[in-house]
PDB file of N, CA and C in Angstrom:
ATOM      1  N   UNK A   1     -32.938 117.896 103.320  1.00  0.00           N
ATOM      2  CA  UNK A   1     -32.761 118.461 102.007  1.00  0.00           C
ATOM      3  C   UNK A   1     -31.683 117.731 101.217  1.00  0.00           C
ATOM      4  N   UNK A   2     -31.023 116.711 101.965  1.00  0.00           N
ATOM      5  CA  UNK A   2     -30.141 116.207 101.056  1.00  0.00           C
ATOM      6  C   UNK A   2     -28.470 117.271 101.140  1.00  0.00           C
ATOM      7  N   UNK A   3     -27.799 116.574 100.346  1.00  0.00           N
ATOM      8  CA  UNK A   3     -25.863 116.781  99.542  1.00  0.00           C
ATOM      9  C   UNK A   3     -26.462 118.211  99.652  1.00  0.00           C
ATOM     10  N   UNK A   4     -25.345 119.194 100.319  1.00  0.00           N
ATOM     11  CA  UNK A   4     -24.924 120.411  99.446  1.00  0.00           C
ATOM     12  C   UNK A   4     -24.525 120.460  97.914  1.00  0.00           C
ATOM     13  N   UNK A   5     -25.056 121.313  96.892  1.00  0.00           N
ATOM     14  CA  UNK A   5     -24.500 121.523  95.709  1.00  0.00           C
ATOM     15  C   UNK A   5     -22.828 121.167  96.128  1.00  0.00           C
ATOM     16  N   UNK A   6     -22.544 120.360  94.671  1.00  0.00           N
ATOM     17  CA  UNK A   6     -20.968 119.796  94.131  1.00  0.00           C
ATOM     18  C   UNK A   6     -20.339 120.827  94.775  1.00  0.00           C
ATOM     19  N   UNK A   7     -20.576 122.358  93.843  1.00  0.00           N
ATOM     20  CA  UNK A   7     -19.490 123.731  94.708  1.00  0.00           C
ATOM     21  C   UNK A   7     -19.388 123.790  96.210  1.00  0.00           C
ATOM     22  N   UNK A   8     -20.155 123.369  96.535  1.00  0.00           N
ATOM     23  CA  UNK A   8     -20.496 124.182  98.468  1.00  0.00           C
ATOM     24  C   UNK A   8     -19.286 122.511  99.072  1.00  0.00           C
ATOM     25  N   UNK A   9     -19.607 121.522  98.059  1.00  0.00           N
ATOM     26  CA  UNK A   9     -18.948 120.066  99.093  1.00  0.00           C
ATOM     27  C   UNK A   9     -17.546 120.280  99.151  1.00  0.00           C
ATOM     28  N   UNK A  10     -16.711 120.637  98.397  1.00  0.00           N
ATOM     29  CA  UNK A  10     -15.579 120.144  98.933  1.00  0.00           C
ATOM     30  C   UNK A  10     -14.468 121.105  97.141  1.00  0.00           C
ATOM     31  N   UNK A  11     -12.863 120.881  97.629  1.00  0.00           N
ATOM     32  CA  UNK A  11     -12.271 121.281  96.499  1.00  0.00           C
ATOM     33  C   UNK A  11     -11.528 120.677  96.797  1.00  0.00           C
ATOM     34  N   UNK A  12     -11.101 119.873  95.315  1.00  0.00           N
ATOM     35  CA  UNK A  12      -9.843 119.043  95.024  1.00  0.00           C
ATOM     36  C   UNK A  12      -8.840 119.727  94.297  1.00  0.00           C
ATOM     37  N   UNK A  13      -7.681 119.210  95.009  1.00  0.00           N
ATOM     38  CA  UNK A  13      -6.593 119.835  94.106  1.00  0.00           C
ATOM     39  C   UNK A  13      -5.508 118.581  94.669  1.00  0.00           C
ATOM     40  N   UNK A  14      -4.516 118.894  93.469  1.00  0.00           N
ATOM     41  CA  UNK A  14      -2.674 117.799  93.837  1.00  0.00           C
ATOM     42  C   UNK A  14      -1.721 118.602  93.153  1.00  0.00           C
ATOM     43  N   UNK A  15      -0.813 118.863  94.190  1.00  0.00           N
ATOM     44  CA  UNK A  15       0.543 118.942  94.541  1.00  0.00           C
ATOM     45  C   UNK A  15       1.558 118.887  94.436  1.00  0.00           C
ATOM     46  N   UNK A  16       2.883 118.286  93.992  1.00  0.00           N
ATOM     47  CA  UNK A  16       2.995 119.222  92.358  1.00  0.00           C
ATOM     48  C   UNK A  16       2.237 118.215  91.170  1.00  0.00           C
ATOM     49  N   UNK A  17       1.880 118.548  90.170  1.00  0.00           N
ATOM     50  CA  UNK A  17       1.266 117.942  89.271  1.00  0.00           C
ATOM     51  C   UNK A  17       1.359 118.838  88.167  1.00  0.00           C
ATOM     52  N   UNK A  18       2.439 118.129  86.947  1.00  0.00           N
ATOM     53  CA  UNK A  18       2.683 116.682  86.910  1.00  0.00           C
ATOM     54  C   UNK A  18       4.178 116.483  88.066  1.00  0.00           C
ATOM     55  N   UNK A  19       3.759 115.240  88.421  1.00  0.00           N
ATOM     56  CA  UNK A  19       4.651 114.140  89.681  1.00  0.00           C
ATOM     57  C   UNK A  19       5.485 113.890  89.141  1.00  0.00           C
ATOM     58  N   UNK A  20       6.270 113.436  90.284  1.00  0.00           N
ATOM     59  CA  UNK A  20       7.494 112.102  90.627  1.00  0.00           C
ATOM     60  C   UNK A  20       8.317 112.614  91.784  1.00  0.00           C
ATOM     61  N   UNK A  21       8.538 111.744  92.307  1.00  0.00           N
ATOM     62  CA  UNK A  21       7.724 110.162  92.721  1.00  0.00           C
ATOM     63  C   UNK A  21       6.665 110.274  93.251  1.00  0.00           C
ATOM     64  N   UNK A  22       5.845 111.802  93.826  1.00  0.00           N
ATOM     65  CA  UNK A  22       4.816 111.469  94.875  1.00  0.00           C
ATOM     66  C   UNK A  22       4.038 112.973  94.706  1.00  0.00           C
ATOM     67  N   UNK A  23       2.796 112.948  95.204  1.00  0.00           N
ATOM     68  CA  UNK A  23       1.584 114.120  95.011  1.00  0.00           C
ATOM     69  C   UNK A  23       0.707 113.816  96.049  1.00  0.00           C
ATOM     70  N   UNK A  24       0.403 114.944  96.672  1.00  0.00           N
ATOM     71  CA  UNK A  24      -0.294 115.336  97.786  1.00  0.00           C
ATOM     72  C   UNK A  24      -1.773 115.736  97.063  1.00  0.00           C
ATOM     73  N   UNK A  25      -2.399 115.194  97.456  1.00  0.00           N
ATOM     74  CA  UNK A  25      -3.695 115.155  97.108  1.00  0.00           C
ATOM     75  C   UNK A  25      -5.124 115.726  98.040  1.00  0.00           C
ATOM     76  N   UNK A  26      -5.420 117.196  98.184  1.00  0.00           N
ATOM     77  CA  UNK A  26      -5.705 117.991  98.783  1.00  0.00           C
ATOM     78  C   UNK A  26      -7.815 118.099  98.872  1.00  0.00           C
ATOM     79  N   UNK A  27      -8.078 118.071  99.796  1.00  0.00           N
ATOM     80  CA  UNK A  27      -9.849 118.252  99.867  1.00  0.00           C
ATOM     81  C   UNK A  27     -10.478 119.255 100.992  1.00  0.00           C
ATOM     82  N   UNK A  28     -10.968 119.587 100.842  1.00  0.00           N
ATOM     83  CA  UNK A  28     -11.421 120.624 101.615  1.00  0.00           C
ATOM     84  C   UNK A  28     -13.098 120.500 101.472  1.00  0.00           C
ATOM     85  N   UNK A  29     -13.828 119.999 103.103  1.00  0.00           N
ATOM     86  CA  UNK A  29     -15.019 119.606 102.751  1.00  0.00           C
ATOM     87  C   UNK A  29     -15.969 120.952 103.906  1.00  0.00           C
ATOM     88  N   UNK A  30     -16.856 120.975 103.214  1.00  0.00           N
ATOM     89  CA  UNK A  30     -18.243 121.871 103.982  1.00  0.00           C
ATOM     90  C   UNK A  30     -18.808 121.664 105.157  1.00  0.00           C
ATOM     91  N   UNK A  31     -18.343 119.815 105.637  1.00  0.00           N
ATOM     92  CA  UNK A  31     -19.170 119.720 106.952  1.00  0.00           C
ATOM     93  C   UNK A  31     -18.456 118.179 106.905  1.00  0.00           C
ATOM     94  N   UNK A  32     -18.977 117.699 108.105  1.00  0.00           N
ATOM     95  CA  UNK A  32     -18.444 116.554 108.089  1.00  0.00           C
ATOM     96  C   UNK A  32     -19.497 115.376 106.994  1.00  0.00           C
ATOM     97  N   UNK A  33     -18.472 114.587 106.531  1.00  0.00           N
ATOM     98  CA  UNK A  33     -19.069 113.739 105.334  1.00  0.00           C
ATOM     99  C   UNK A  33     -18.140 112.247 105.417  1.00  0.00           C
ATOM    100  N   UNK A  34     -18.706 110.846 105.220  1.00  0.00           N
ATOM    101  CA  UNK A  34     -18.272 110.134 104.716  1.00  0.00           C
ATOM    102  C   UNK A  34     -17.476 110.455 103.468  1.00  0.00           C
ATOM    103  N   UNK A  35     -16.455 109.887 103.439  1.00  0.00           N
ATOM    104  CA  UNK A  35     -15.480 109.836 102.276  1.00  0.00           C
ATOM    105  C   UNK A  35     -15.270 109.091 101.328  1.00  0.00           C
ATOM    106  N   UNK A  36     -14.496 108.621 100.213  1.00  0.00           N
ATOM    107  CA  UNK A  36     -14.030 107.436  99.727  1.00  0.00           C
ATOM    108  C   UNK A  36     -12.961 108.475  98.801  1.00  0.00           C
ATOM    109  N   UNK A  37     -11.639 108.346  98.931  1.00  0.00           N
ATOM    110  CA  UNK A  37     -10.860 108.724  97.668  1.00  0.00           C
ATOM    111  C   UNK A  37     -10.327 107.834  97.189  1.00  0.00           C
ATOM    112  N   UNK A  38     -10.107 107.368  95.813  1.00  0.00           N
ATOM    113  CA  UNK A  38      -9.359 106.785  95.218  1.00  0.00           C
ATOM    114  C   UNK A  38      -8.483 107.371  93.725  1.00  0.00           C
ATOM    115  N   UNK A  39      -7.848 106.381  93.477  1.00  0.00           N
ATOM    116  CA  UNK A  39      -7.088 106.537  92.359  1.00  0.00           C
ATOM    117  C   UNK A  39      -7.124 105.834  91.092  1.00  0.00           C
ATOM    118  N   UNK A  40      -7.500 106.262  89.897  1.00  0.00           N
ATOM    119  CA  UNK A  40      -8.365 105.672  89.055  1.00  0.00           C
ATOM    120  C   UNK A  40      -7.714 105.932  87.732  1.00  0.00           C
ATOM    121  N   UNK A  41      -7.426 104.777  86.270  1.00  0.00           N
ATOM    122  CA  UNK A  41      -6.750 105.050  85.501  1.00  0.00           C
ATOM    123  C   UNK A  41      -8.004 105.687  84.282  1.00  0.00           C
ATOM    124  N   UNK A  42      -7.077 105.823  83.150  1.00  0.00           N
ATOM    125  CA  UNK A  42      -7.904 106.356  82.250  1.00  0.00           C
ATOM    126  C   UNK A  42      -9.333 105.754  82.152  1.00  0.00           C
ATOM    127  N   UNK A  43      -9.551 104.611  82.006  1.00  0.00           N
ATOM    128  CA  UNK A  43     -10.031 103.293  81.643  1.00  0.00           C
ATOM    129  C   UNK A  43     -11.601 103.248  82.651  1.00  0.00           C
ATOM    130  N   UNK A  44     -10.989 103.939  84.029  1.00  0.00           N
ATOM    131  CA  UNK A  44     -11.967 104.465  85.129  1.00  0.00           C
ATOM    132  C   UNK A  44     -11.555 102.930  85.901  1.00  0.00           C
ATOM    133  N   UNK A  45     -10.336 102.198  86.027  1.00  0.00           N
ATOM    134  CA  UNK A  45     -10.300 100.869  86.858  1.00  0.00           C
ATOM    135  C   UNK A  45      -9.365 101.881  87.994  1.00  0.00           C
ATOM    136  N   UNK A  46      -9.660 100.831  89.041  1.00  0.00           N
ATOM    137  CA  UNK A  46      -8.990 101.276  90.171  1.00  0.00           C
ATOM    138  C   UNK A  46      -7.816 101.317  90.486  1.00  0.00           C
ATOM    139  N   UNK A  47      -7.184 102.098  90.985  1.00  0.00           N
ATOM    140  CA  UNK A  47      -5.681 101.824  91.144  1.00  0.00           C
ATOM    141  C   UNK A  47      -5.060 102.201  92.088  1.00  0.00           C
ATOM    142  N   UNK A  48      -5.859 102.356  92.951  1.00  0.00           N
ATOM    143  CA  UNK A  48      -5.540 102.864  94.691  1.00  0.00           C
ATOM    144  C   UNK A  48      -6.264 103.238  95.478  1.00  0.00           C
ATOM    145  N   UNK A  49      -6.719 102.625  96.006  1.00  0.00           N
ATOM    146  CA  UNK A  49      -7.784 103.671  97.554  1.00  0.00           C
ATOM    147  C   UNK A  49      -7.040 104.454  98.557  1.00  0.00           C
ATOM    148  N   UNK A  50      -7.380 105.534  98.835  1.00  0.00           N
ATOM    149  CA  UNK A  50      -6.100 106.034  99.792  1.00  0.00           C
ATOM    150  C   UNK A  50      -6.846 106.588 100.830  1.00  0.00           C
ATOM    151  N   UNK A  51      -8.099 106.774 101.167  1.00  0.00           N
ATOM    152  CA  UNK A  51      -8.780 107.249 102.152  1.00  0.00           C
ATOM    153  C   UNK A  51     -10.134 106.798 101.712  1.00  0.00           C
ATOM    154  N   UNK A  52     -10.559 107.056 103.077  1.00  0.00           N
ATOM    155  CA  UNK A  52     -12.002 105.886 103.682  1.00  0.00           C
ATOM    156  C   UNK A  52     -12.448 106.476 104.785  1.00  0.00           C
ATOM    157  N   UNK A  53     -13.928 106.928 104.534  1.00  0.00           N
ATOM    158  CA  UNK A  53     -14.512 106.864 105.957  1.00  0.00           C
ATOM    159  C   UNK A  53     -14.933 108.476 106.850  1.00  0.00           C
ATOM    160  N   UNK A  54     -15.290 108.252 107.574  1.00  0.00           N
ATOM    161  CA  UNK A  54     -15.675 109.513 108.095  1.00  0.00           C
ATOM    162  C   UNK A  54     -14.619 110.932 107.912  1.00  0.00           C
ATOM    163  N   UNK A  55     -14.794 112.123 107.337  1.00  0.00           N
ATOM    164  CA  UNK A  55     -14.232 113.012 107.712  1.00  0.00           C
ATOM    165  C   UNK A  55     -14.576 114.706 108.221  1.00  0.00           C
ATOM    166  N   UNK A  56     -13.669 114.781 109.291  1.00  0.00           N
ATOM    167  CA  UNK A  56     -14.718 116.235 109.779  1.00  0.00           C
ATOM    168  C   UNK A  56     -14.794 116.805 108.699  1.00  0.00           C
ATOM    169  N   UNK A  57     -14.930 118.705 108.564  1.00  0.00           N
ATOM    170  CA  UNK A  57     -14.739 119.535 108.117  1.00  0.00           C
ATOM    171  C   UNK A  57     -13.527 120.153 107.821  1.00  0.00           C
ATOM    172  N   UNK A  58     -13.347 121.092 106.840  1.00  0.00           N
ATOM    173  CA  UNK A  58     -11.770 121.314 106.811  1.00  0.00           C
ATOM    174  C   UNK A  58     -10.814 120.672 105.652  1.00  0.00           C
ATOM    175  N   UNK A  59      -9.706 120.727 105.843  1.00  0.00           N
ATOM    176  CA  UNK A  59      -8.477 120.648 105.094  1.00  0.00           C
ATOM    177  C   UNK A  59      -8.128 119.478 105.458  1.00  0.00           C
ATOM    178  N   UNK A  60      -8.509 118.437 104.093  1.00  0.00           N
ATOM    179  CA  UNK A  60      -7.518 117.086 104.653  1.00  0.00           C
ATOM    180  C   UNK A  60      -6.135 116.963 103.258  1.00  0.00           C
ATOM    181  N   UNK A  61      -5.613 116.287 103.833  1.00  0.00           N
ATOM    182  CA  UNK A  61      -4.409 115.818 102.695  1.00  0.00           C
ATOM    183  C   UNK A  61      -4.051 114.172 102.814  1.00  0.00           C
ATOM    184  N   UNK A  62      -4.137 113.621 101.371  1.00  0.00           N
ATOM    185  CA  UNK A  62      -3.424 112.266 101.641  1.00  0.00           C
ATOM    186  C   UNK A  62      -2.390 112.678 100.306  1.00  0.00           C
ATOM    187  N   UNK A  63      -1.374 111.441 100.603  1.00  0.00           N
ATOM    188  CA  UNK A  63      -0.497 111.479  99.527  1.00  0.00           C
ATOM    189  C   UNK A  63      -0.740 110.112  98.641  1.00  0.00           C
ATOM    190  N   UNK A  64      -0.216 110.104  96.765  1.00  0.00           N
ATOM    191  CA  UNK A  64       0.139 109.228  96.473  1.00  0.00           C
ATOM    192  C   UNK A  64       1.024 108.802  96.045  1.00  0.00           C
ATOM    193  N   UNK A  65       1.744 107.696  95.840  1.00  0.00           N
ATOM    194  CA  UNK A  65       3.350 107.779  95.767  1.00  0.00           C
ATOM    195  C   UNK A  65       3.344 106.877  93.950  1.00  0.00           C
ATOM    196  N   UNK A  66       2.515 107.283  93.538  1.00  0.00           N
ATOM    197  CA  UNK A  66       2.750 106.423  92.035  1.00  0.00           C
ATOM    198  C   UNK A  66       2.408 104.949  92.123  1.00  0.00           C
ATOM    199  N   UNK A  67       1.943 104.653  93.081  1.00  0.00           N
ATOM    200  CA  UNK A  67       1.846 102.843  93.259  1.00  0.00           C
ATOM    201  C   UNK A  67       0.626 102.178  93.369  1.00  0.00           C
ATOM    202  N   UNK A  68      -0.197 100.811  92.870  1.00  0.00           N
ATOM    203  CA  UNK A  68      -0.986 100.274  92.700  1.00  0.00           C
ATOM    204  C   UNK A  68      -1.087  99.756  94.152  1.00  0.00           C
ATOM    205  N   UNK A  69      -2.481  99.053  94.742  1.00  0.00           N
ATOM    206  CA  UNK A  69      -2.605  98.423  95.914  1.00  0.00           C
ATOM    207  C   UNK A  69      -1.711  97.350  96.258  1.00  0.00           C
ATOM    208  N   UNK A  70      -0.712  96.735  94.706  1.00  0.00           N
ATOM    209  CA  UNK A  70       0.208  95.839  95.566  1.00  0.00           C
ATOM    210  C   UNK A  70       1.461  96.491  95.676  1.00  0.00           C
ATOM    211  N   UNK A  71       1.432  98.030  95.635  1.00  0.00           N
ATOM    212  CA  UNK A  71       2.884  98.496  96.106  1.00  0.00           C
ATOM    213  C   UNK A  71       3.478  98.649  94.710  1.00  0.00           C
ATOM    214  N   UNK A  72       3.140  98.241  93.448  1.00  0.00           N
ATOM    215  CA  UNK A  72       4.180  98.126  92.185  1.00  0.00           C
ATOM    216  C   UNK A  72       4.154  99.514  91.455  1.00  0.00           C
ATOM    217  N   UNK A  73       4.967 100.249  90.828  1.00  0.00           N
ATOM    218  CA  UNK A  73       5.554 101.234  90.818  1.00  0.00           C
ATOM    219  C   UNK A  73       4.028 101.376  88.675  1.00  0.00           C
ATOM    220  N   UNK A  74       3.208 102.327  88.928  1.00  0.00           N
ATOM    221  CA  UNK A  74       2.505 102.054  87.878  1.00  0.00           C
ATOM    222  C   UNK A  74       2.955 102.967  86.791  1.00  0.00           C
ATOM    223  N   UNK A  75       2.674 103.080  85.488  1.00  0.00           N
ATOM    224  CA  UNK A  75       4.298 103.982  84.642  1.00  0.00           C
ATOM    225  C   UNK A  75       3.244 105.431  84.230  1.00  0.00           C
ATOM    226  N   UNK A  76       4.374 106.024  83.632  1.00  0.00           N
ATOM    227  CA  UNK A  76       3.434 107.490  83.319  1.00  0.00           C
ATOM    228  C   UNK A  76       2.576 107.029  82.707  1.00  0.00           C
ATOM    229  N   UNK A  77       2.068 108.653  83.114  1.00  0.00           N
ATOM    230  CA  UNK A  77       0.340 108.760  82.257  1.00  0.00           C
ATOM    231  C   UNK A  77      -0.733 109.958  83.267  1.00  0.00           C
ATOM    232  N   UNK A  78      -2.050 109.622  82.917  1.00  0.00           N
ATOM    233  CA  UNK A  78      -2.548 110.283  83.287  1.00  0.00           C
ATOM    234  C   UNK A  78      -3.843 109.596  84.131  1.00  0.00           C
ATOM    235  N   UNK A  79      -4.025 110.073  85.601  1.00  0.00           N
ATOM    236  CA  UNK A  79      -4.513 109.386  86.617  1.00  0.00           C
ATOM    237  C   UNK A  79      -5.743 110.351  87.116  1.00  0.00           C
ATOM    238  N   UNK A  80      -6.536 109.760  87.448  1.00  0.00           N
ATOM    239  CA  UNK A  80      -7.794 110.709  87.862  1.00  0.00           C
ATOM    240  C   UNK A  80      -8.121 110.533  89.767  1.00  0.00           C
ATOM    241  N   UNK A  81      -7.680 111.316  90.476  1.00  0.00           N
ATOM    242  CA  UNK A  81      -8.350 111.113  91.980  1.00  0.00           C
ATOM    243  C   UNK A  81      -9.631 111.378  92.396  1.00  0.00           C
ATOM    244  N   UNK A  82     -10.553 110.482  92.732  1.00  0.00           N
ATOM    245  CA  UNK A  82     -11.685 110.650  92.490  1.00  0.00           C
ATOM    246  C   UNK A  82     -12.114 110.306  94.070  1.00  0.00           C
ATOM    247  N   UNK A  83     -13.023 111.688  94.007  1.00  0.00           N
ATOM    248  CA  UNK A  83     -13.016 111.951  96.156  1.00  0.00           C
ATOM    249  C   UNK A  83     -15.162 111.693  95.888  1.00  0.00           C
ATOM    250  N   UNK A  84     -15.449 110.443  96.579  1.00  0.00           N
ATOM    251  CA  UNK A  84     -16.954 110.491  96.473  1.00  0.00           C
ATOM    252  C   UNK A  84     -17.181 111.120  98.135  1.00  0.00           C
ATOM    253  N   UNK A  85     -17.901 112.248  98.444  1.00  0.00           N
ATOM    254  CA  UNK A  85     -18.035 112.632  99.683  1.00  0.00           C
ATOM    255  C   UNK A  85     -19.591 112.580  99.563  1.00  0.00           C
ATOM    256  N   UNK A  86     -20.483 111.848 100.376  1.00  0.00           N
ATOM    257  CA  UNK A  86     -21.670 111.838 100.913  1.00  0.00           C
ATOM    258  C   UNK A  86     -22.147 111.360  99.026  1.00  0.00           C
ATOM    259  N   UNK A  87     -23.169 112.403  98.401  1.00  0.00           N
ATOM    260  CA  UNK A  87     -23.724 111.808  97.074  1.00  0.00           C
ATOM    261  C   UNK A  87     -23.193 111.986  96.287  1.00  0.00           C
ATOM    262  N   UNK A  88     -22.071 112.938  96.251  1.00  0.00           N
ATOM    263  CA  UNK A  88     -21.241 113.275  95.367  1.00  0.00           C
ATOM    264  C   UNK A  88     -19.986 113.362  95.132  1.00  0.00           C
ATOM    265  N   UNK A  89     -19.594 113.389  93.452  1.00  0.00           N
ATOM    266  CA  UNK A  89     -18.301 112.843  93.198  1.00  0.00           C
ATOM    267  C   UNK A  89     -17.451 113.608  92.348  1.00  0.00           C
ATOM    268  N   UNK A  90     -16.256 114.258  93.083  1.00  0.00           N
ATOM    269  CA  UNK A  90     -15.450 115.213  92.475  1.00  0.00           C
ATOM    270  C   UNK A  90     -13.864 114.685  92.257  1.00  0.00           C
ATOM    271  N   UNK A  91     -13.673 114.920  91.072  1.00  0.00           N
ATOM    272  CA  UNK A  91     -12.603 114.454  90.448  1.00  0.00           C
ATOM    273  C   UNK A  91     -11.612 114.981  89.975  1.00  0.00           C
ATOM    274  N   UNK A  92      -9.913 115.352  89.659  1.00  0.00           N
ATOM    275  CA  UNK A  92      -8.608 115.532  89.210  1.00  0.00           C
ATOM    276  C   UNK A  92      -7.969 115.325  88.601  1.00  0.00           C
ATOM    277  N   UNK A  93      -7.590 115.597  87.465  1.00  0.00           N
ATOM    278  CA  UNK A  93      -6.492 114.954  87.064  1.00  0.00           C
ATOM    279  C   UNK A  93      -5.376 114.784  87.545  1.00  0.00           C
ATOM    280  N   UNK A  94      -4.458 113.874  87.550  1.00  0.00           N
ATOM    281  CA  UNK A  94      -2.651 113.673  88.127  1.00  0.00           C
ATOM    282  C   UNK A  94      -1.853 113.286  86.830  1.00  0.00           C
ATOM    283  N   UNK A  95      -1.077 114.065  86.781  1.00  0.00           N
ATOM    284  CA  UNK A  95      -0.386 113.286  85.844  1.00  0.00           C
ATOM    285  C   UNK A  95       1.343 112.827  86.336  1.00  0.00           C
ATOM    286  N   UNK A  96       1.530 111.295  86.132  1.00  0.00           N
ATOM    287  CA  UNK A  96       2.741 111.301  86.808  1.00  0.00           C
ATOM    288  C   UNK A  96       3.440 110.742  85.513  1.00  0.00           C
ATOM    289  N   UNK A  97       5.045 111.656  85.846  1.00  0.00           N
ATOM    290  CA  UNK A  97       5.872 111.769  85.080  1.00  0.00           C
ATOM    291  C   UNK A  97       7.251 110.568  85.270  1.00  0.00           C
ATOM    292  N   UNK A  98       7.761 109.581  84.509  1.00  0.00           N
ATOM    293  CA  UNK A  98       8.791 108.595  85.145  1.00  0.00           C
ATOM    294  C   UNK A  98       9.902 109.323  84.785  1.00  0.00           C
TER     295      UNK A  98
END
């Protein structure tokens, strides 16, 4: 039958938001599912991958610490975490504060 409906897959939430220096970035999935989270600017370009790959069921948490894949400190604004689990793709706003 395919993806559970968007509601049944999973809930995103982050931690304090709005940030500094760092936000916990929270999912909670229906069953076990391939993952991909990343971190994505207005623009929809990438700006961090922070998890990959198989995950059971349950309560996961990653953190992000404000920083691009080469580590450089990226300035306020407003950031979207975007969790693709199995066909579908649920998304957050972050907003981090300098």
């Amino acid at each position: 039958m395919g993806d559970a409906p968007p509601a049944a897959v999973c809930r995103l939430a982050a931690h304090p938001n709005p940030f500094n220096p760092c936000t916990a970035i929270s999912f909670v999935l229906d069953r076990e599912r391939d993952v991909a989270l990343s971190v994505v600017d207005l623009g929809g370009r990438l700006i961090r991958s922070r998890a990959a790959g198989s995950r059971t069921a349950g309560t996961h948490r990653v953190t992000w610490d404000g920083c691009d894949a080469a580590g450089r400190k990226v300035p306020s604004g407003v950031y979207f975490a975007r969790l693709r689990a199995g066909a579908v793709i649920e998304s957050g706003k972050l907003v981090l504060v300098r």
